[in-house]
C-alpha atoms as a PDB file:
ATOM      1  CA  UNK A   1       0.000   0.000   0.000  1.00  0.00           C
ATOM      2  CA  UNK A   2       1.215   3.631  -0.554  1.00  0.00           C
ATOM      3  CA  UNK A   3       0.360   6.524   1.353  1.00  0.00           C
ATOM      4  CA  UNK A   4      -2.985   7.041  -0.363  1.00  0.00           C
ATOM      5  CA  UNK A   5      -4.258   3.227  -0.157  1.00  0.00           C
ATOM      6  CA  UNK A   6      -3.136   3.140   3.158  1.00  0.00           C
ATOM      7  CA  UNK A   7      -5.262   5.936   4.264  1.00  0.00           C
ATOM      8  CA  UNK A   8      -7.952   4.718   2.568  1.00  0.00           C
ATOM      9  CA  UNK A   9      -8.337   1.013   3.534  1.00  0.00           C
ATOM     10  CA  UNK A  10      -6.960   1.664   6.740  1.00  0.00           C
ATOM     11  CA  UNK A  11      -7.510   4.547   8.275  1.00  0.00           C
ATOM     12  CA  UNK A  12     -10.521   6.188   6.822  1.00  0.00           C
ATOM     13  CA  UNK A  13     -13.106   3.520   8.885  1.00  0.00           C
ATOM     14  CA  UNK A  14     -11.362   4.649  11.854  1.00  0.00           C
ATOM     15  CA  UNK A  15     -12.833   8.188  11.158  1.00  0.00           C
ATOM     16  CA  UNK A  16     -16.231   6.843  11.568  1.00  0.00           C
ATOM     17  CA  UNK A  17     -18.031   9.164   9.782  1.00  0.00           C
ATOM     18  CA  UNK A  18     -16.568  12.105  11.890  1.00  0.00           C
ATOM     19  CA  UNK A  19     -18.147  14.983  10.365  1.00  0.00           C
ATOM     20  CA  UNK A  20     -15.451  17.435  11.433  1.00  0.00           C
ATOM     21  CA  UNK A  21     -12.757  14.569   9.908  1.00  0.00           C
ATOM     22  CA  UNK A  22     -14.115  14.738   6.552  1.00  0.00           C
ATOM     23  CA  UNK A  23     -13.429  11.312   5.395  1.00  0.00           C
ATOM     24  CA  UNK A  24      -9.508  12.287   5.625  1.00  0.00           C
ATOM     25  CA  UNK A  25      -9.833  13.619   2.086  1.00  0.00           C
ATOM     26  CA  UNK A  26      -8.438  17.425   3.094  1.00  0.00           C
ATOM     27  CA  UNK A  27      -4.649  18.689   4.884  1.00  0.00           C
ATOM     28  CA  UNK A  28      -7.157  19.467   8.317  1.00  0.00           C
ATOM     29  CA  UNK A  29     -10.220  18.879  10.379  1.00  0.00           C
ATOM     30  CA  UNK A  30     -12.626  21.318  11.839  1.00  0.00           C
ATOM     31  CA  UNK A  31     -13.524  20.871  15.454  1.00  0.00           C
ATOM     32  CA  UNK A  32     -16.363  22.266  16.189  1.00  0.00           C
ATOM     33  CA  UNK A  33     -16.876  24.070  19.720  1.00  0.00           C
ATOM     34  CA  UNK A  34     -18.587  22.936  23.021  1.00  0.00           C
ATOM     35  CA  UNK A  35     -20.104  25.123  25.109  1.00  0.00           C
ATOM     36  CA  UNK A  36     -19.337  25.046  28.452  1.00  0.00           C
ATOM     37  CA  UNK A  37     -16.391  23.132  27.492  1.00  0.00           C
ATOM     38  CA  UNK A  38     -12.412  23.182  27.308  1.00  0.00           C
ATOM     39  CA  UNK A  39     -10.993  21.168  24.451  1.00  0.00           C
ATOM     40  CA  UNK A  40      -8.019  19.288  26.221  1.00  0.00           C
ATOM     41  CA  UNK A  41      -4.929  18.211  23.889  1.00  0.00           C
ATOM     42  CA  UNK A  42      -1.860  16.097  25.216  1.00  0.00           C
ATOM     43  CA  UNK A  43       0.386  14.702  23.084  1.00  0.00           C
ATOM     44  CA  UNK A  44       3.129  11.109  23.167  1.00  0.00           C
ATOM     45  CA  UNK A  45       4.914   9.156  20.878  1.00  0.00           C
ATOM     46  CA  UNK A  46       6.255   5.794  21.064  1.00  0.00           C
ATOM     47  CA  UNK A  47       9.452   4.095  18.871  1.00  0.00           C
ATOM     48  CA  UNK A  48       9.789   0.918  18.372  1.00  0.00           C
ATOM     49  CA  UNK A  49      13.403  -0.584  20.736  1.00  0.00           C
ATOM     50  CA  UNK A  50      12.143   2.323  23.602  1.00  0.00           C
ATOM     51  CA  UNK A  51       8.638   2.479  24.367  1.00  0.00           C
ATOM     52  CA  UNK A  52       7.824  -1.420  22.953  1.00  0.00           C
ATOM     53  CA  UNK A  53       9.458  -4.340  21.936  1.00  0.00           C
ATOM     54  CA  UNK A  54      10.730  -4.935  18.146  1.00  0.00           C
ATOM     55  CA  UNK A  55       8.645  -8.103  17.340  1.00  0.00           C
ATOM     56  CA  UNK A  56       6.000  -6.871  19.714  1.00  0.00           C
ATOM     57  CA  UNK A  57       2.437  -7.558  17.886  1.00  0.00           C
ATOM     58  CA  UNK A  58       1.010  -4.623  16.083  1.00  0.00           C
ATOM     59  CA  UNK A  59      -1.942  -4.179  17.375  1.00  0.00           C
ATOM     60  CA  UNK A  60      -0.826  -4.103  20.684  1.00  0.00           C
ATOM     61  CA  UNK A  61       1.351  -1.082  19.952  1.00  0.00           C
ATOM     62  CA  UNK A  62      -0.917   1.129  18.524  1.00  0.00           C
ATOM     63  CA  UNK A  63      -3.490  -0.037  21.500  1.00  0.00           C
ATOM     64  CA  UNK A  64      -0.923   1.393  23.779  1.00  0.00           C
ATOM     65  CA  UNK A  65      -0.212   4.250  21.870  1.00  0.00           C
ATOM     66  CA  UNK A  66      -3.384   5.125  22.354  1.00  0.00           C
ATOM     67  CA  UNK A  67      -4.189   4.158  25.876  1.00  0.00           C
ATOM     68  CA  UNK A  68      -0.696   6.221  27.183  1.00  0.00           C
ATOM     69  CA  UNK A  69      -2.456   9.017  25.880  1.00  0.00           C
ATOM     70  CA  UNK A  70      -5.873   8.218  27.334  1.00  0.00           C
ATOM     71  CA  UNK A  71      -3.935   7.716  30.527  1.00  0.00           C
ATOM     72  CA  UNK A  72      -2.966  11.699  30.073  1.00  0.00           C
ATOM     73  CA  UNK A  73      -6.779  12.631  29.719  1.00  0.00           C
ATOM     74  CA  UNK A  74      -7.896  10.802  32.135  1.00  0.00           C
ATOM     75  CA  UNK A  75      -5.529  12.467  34.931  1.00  0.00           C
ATOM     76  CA  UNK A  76      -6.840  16.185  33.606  1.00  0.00           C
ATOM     77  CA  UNK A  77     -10.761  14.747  34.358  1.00  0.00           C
ATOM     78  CA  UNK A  78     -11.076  14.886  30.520  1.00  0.00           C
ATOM     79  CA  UNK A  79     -13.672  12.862  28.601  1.00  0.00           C
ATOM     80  CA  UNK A  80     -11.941  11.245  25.598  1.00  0.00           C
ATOM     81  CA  UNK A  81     -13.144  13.060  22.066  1.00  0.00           C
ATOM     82  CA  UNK A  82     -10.861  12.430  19.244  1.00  0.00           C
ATOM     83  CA  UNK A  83      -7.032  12.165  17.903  1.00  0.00           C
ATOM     84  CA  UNK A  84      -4.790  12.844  15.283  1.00  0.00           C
ATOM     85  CA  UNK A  85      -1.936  10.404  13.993  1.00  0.00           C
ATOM     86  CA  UNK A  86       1.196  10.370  12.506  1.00  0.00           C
ATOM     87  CA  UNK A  87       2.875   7.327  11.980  1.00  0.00           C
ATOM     88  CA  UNK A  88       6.261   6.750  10.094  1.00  0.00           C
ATOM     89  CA  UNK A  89       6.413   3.060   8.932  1.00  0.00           C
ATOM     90  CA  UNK A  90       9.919   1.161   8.313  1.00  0.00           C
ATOM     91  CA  UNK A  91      10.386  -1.225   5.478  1.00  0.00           C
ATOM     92  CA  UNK A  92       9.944  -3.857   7.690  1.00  0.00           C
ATOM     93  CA  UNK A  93       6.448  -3.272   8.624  1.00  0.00           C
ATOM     94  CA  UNK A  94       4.378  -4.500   5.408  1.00  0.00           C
ATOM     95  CA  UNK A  95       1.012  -4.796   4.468  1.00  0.00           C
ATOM     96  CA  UNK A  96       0.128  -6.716   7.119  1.00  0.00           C
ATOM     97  CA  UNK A  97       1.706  -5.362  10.202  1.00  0.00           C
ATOM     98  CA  UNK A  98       0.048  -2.187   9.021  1.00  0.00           C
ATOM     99  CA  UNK A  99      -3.364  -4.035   8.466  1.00  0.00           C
ATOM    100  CA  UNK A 100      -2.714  -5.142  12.308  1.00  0.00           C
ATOM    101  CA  UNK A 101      -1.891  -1.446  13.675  1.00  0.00           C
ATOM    102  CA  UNK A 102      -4.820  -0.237  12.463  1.00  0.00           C
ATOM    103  CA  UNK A 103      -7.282  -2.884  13.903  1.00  0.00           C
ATOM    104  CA  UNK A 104      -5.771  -2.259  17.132  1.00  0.00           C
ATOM    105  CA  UNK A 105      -6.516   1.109  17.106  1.00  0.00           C
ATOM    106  CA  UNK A 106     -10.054   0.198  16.282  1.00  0.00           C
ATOM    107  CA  UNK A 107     -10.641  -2.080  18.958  1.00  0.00           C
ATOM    108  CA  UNK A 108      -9.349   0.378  21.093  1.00  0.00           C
ATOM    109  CA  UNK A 109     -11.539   3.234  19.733  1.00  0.00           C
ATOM    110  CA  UNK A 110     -14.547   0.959  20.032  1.00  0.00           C
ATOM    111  CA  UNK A 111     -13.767   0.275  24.169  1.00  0.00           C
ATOM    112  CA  UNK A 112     -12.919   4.453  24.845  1.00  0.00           C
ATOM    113  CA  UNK A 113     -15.367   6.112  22.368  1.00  0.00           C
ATOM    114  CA  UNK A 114     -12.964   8.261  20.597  1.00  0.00           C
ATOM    115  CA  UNK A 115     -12.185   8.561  16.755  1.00  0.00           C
ATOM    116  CA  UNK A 116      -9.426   9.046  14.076  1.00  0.00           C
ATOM    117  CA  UNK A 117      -9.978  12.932  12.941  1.00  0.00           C
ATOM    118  CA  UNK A 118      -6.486  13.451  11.026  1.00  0.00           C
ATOM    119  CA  UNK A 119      -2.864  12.939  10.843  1.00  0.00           C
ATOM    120  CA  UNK A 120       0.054  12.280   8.445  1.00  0.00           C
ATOM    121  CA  UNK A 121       1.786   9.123   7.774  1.00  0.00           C
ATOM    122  CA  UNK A 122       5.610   8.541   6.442  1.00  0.00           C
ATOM    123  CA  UNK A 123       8.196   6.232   5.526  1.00  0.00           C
ATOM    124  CA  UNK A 124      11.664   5.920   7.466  1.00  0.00           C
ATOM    125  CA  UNK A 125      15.077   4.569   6.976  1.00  0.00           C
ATOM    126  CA  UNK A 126      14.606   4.262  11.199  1.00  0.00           C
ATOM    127  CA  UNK A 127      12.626   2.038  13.358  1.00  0.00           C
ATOM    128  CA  UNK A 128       8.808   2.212  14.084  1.00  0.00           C
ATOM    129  CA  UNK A 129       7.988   5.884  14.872  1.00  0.00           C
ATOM    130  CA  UNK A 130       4.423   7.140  16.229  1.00  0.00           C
ATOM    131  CA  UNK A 131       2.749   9.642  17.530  1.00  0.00           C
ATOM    132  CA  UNK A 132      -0.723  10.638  18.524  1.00  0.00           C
ATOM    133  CA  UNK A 133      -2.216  14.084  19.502  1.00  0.00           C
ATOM    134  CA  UNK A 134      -4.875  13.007  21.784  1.00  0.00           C
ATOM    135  CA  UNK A 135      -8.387  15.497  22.556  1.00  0.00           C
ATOM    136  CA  UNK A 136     -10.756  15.720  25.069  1.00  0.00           C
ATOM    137  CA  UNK A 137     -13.335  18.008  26.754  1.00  0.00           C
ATOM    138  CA  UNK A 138     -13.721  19.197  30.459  1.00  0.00           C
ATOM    139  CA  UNK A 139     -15.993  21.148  32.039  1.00  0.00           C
ATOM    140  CA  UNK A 140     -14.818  24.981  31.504  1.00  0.00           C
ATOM    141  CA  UNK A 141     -12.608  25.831  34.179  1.00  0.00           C
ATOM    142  CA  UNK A 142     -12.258  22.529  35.908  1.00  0.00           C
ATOM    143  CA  UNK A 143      -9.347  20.217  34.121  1.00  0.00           C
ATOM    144  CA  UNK A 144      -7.181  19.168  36.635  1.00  0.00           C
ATOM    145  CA  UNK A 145      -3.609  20.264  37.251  1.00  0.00           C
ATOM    146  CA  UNK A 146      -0.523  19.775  39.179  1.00  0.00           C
ATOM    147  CA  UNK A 147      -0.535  22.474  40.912  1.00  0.00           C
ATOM    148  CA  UNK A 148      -3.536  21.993  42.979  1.00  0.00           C
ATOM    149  CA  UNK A 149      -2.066  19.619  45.839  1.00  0.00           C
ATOM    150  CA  UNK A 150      -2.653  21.603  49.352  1.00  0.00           C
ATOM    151  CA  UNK A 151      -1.602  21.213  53.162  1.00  0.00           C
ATOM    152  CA  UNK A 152      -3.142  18.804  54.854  1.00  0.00           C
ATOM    153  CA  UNK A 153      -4.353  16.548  51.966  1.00  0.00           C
ATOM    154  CA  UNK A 154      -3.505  12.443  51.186  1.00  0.00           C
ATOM    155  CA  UNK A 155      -1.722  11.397  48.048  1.00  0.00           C
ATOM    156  CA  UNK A 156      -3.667   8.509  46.688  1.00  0.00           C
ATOM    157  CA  UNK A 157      -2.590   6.409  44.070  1.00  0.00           C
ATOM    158  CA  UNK A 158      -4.468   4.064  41.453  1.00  0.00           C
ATOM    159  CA  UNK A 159      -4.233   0.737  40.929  1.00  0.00           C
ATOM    160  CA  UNK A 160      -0.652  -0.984  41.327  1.00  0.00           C
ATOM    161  CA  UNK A 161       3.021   0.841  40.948  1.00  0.00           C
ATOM    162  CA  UNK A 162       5.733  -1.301  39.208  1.00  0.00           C
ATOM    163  CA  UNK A 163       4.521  -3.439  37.104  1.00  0.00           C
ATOM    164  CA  UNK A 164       5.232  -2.200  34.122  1.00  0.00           C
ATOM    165  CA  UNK A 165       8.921  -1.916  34.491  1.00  0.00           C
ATOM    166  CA  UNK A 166       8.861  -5.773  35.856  1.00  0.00           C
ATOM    167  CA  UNK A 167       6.803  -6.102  32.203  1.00  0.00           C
ATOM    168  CA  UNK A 168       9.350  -5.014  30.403  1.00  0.00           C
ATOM    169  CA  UNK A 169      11.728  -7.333  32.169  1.00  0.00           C
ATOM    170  CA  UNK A 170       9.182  -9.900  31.494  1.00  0.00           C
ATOM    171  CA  UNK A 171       8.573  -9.164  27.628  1.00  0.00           C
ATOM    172  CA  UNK A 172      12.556  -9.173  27.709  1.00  0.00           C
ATOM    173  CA  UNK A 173      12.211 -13.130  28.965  1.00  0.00           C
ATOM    174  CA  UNK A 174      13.617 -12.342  32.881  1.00  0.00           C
ATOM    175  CA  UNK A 175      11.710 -13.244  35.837  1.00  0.00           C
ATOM    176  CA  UNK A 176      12.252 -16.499  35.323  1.00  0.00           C
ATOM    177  CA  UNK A 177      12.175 -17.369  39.233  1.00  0.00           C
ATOM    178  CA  UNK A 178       8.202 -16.019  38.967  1.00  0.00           C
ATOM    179  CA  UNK A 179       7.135 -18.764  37.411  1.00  0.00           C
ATOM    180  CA  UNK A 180       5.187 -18.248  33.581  1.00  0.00           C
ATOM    181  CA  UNK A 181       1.431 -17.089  35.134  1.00  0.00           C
ATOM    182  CA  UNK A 182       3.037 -14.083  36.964  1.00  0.00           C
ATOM    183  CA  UNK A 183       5.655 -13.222  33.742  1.00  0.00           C
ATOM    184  CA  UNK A 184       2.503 -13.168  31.860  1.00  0.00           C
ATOM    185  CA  UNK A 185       0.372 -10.781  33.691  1.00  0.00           C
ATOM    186  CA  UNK A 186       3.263  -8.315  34.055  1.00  0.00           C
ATOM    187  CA  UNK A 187       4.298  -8.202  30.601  1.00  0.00           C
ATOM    188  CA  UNK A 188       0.228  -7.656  29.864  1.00  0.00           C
ATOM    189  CA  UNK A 189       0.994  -4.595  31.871  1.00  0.00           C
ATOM    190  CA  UNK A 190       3.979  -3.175  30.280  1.00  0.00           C
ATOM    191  CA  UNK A 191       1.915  -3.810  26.407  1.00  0.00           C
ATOM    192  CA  UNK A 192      -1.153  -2.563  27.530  1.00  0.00           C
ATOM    193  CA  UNK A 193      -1.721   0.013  30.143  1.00  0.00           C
ATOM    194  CA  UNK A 194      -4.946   0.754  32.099  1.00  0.00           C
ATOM    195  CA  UNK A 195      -6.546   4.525  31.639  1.00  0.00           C
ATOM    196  CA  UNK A 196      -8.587   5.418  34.173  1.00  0.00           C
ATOM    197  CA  UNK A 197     -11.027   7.166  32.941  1.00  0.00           C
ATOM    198  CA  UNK A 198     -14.060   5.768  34.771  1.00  0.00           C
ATOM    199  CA  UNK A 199     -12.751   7.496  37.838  1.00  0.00           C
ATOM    200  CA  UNK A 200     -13.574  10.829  35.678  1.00  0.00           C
ATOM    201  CA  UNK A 201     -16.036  11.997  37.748  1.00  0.00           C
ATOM    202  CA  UNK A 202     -15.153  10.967  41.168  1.00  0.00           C
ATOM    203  CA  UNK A 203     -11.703  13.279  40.273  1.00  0.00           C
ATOM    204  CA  UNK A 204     -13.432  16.305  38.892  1.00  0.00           C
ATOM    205  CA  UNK A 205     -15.775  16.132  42.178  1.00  0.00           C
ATOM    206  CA  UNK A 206     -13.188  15.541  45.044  1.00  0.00           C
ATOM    207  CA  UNK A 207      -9.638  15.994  43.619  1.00  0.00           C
ATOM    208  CA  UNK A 208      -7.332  19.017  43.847  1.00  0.00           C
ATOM    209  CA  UNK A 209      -4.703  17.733  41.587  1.00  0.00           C
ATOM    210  CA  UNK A 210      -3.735  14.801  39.699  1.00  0.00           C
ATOM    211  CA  UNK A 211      -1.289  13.837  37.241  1.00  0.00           C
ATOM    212  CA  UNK A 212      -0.299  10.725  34.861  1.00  0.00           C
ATOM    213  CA  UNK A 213       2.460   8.260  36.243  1.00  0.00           C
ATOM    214  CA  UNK A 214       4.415   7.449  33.574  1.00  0.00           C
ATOM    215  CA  UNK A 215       8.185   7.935  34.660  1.00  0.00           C
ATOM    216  CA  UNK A 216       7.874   6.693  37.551  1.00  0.00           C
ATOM    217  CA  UNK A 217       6.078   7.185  40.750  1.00  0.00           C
ATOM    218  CA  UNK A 218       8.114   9.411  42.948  1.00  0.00           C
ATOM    219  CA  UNK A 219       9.621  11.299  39.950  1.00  0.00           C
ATOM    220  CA  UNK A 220       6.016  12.110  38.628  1.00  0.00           C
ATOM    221  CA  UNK A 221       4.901  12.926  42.673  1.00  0.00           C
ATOM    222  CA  UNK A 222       7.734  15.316  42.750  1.00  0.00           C
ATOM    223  CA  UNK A 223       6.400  17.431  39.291  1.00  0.00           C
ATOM    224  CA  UNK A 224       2.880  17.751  41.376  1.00  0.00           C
ATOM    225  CA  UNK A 225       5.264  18.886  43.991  1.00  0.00           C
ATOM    226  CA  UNK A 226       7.375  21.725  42.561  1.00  0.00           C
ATOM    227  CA  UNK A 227       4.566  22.774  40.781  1.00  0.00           C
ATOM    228  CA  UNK A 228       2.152  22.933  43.932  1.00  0.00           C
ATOM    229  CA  UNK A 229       4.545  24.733  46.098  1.00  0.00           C
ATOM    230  CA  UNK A 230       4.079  22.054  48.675  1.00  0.00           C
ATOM    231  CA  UNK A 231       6.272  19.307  50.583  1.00  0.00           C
ATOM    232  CA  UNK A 232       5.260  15.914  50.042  1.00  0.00           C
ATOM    233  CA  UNK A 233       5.667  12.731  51.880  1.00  0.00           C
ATOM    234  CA  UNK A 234       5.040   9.191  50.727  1.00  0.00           C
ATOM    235  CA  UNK A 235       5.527   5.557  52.594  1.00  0.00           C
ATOM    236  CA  UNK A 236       6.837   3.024  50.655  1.00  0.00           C
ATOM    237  CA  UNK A 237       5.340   0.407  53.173  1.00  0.00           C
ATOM    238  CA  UNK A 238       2.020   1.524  51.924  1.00  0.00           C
ATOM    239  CA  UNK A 239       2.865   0.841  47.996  1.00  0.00           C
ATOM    240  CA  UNK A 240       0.011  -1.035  46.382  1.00  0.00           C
ATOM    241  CA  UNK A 241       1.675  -3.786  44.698  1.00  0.00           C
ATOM    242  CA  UNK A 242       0.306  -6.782  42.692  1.00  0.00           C
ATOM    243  CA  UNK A 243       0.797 -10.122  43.507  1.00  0.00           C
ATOM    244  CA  UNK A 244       3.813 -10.510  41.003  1.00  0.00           C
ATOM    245  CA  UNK A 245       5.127  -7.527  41.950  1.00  0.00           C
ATOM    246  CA  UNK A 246       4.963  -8.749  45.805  1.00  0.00           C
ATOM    247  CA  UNK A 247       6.052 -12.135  44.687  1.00  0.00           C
ATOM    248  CA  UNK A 248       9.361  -9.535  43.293  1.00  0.00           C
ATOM    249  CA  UNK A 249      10.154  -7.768  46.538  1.00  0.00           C
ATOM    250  CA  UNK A 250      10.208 -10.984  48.763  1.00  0.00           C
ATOM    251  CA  UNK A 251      13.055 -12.550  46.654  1.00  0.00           C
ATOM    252  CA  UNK A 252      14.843  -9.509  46.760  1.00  0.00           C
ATOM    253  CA  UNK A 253      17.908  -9.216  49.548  1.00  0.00           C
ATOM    254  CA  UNK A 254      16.753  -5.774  50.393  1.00  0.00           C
ATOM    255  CA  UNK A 255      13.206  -5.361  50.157  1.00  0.00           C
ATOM    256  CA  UNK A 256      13.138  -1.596  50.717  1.00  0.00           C
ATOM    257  CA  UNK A 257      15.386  -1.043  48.188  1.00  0.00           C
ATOM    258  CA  UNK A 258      13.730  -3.064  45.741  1.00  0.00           C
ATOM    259  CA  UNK A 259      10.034  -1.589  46.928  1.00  0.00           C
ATOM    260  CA  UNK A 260      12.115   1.864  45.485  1.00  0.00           C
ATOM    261  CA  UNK A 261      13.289   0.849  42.749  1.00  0.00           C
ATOM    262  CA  UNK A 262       9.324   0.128  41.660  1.00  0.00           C
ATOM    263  CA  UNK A 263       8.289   3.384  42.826  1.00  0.00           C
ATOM    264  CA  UNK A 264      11.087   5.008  40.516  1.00  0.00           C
ATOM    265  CA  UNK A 265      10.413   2.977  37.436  1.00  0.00           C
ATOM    266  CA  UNK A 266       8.013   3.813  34.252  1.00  0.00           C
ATOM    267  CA  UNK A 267       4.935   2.859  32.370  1.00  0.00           C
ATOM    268  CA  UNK A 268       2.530   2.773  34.796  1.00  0.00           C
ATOM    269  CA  UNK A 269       0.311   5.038  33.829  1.00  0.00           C
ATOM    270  CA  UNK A 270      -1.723   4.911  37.249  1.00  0.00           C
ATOM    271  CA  UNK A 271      -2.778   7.989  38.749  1.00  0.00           C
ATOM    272  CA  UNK A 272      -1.031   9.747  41.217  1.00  0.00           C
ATOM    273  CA  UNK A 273      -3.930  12.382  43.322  1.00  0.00           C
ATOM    274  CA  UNK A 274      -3.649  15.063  45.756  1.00  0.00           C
ATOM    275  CA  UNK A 275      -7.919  15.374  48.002  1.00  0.00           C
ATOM    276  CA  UNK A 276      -8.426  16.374  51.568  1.00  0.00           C
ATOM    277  CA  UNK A 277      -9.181  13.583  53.706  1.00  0.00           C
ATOM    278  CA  UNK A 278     -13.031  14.124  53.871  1.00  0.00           C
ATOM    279  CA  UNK A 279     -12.538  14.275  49.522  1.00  0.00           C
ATOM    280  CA  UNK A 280     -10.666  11.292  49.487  1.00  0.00           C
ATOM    281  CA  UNK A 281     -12.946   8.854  51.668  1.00  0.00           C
ATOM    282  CA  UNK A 282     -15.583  10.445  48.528  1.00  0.00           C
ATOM    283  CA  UNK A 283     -13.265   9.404  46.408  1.00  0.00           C
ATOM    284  CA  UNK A 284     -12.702   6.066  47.282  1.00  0.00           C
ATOM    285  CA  UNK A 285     -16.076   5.457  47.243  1.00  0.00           C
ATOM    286  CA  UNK A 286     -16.021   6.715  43.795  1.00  0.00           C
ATOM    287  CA  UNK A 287     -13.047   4.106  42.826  1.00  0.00           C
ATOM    288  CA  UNK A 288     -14.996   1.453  44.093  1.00  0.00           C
ATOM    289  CA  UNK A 289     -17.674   1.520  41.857  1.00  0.00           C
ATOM    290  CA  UNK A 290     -15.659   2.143  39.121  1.00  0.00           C
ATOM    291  CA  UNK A 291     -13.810  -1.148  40.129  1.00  0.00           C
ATOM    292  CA  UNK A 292     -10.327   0.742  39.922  1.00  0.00           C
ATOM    293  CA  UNK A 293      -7.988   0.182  43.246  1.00  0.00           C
ATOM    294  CA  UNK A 294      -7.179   3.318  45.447  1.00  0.00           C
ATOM    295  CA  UNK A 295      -4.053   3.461  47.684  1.00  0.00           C
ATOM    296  CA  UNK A 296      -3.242   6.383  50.142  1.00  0.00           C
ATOM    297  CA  UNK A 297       0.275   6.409  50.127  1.00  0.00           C
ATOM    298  CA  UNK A 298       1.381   9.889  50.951  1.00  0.00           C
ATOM    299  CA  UNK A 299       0.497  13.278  52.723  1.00  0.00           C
ATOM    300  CA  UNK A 300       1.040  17.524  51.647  1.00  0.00           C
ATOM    301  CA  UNK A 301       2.567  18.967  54.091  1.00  0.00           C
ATOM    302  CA  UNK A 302       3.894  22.739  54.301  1.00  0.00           C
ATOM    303  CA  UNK A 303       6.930  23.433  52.977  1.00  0.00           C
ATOM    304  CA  UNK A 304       8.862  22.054  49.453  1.00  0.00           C
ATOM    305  CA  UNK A 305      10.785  18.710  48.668  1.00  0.00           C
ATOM    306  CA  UNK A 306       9.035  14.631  48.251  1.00  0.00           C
ATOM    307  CA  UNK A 307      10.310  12.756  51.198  1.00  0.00           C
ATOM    308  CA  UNK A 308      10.125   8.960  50.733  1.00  0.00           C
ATOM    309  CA  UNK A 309      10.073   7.456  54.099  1.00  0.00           C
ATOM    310  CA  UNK A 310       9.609   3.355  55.010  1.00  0.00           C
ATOM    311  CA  UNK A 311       7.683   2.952  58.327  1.00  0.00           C
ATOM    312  CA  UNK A 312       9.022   6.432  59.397  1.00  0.00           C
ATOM    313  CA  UNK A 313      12.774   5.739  58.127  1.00  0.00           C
ATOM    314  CA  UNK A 314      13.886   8.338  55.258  1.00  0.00           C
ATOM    315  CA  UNK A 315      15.449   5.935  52.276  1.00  0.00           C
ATOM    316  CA  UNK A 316      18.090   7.206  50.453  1.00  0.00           C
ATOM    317  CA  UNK A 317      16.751   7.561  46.589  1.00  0.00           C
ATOM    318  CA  UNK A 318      19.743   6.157  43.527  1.00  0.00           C
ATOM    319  CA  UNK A 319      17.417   8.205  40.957  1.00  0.00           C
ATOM    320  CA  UNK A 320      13.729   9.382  41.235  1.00  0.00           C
ATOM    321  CA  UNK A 321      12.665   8.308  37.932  1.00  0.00           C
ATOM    322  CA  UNK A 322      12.875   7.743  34.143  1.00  0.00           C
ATOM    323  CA  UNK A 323      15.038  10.423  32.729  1.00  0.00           C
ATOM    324  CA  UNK A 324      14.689  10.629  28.681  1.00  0.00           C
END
C-alpha cells in the first residue's frame, strides 16, 4: 500500500463518519466548539526498541499508543473526544503489520469512544515511529492540574506501581524465578496500560490535583510537587503492589530497596492524586464503583521537597525516575 491506499483502507473507517474529519480527504479537520467546554490536547509518541518491543504484535502497539495518551486525559478529568496520527512506517512493517496497527486502534476506539480525525503518515530509513495528539473536553474551568495539591491533603494512588517496568523485564524473557502465570500478567501490563477514565467523575468532584504516572512514581509525585509549592511525603510500606510484583520484593535481599526501585520505574500510567481527607474517603467510594484500586500512600505537608520514608525511616533515593 502507498500513502494514499493506506489511508484509505486503513484509516478512513477509523474516522467513523466524523463529520469534522471529513473522510480524511483534506490537509485538516474542523472541530467544532462545546459550550461550556475546554478542548483538552496532550500529546506522546512511542518508537519501536524504547517504548515497545521490536517483534512486539502490532496491534498491541498502537493499543498502547493510544491508551498512554488516554492515561494523560484521564488524569486532567477529561472525557476522551478524538485524535490525530502520525505514523512513520519502516520497510519492515508491510502490508500486514500495518493491516494489524490499524485494527488495534479500532478495537481500542470501540472500548474508549474516541475517533481518528487526522494525521500524516511517512516512511523511514529508522525504526517504528508514532505519535498521537490526543483530545478531550472538560468542564470549563475545571481540568485538573498539578498544581492543585494543598496542606493537609492524602496522596492517593491508582491501581498498582511497578509493574510495568517488571513487564518489560518480562517481555525481555527475565523473571524467570516467577514462574510463567506471573511473567505473563506483568508483561500484559507493560503492552497494555490501564486509563482510568471511569474514575472521571469521582476526580473532577473531590480531587485538587492529579497527574499521569508514567516515569515513575516518585519522579512524577515530585512534578505535582514543585509545581504545587508544597512538601510531600510518601511511605513506601504503603505501595500497592500486585501479587507478582509482591512475589518480586520478597526474593529480593533488600526489600526496601527493591520496593524503590518500583516506585522510581516507568509505564505505569496509574494515577497519582492530591484530596483532603473528607474528599478522598468520597473518592474512594467513587473508585470502588468504578472497580479501579485506590491506595493512600502519601500526605502535603507545608513546605517544598518529596520525602520517601519506610515505616518512618527516610530511604536514600539512587534516581527518582525515568530520565529521557
Amino acid at each position: 500500500m502507498d500513502e494514499f491506499e493506506a489511508i484509505a483502507r486503513l484509516f478512513r473507517p477509523l474516522s467513523e463518519g466524523a463529520p469534522e474529519a471529513f473522510g480524511l480527504s483534506d490537509d485538516a479537520a474542523a472541530l467544532p466548539p462545546r459550550p461550556g467546554f475546554d478542548l483538552v490536547v496532550t500529546k506522546d509518541a512511542v518508537v519501536e526498541g524504547v517504548h515497545f518491543l521490536p517483534g512486539d504484535p502490532p496491534g498491541l502497539v498502537a493499543r498502547k499508543l493510544l491508551r498512554v495518551n488516554l492515561s494523560d486525559l484521564a488524569a486532567k478529568g477529561a472525557e476522551p473526544y478524538g485524535y490525530f496520527l502520525a505514523v512513520s512506517w519502516p520497510a519492515h512493517w508491510g502490508d500486514e503489520a500495518k493491516t494489524a496497527f490499524a485494527a488495534g486502534l479500532a478495537q481500542d476506539q470501540a472500548e474508549f469512544g474516541v475517533r481518528l480525525l487526522g494525521g500524516d503518515t511517512t516512511s523511514t530509513p529508522g525504526p517504528f515511529t508514532a505519535s498521537v495528539t490526543m483530545m478531550g473536553w472538560v468542564p470549563s474551568g475545571r481540568m485538573l492540574r498539578r498544581s492543585g495539591a494543598k496542606p493537609g491533603q492524602a496522596l492517593l494512588v491508582t491501581g498498582t506501581i511497578g509493574d510495568g517496568a517488571l513487564g518489560l523485564l518480562a517481555a525481555q524473557g527475565e523473571l524467570a524465578a516467577l514462574g510463567d502465570e506471573r511473567r505473563a500478567a506483568l508483561a500484559d501490563r507493560y503492552r497494555l496500560p490501564r486509563p482510568r477514565l471511569a474514575l472521571r467523575e469521582g476526580l473532577l468532584a473531590h480531587a485538587s490535583a492529579c497527574l499521569d504516572v508514567s516515569d515513575g512514581l516518585i519522579g512524577d509525585v515530585i512534578h505535582m510537587e514543585e509545581a504545587s509549592g508544597v512538601a510531600i511525603q510518601i511511605d513506601l510500606e504503603r505501595l500497592p503492589l500486585s501479587e507478582a510484583a509482591r512475589a518480586f520484593v520478597e526474593r529480593c535481599s533488600d526489600p526496601v530497596a527493591a520496593l524503590a526501585e518500583l516506585a522510581t520505574a516507568g509505564d505505569d500510567y496509574e494515577l497519582a492524586i492530591a484530596a483532603s481527607i473528607p474528599e478522598a474517603m468520597m473518592l474512594a467510594v467513587a473508585a470502588a464503583e468504578a472497580d479501579i484500586p485506590l491506595t493512600p500512600i502519601g500526605r502535603i505537608a507545608e513546605g517544598t521537597g518529596t520525602l520517601v520514608l519506610h515505616k518512618g525511616q527516610p530511604v536514600l533515593l539512587t534516581r527518582t525516575g525515568w530520565k529521557h
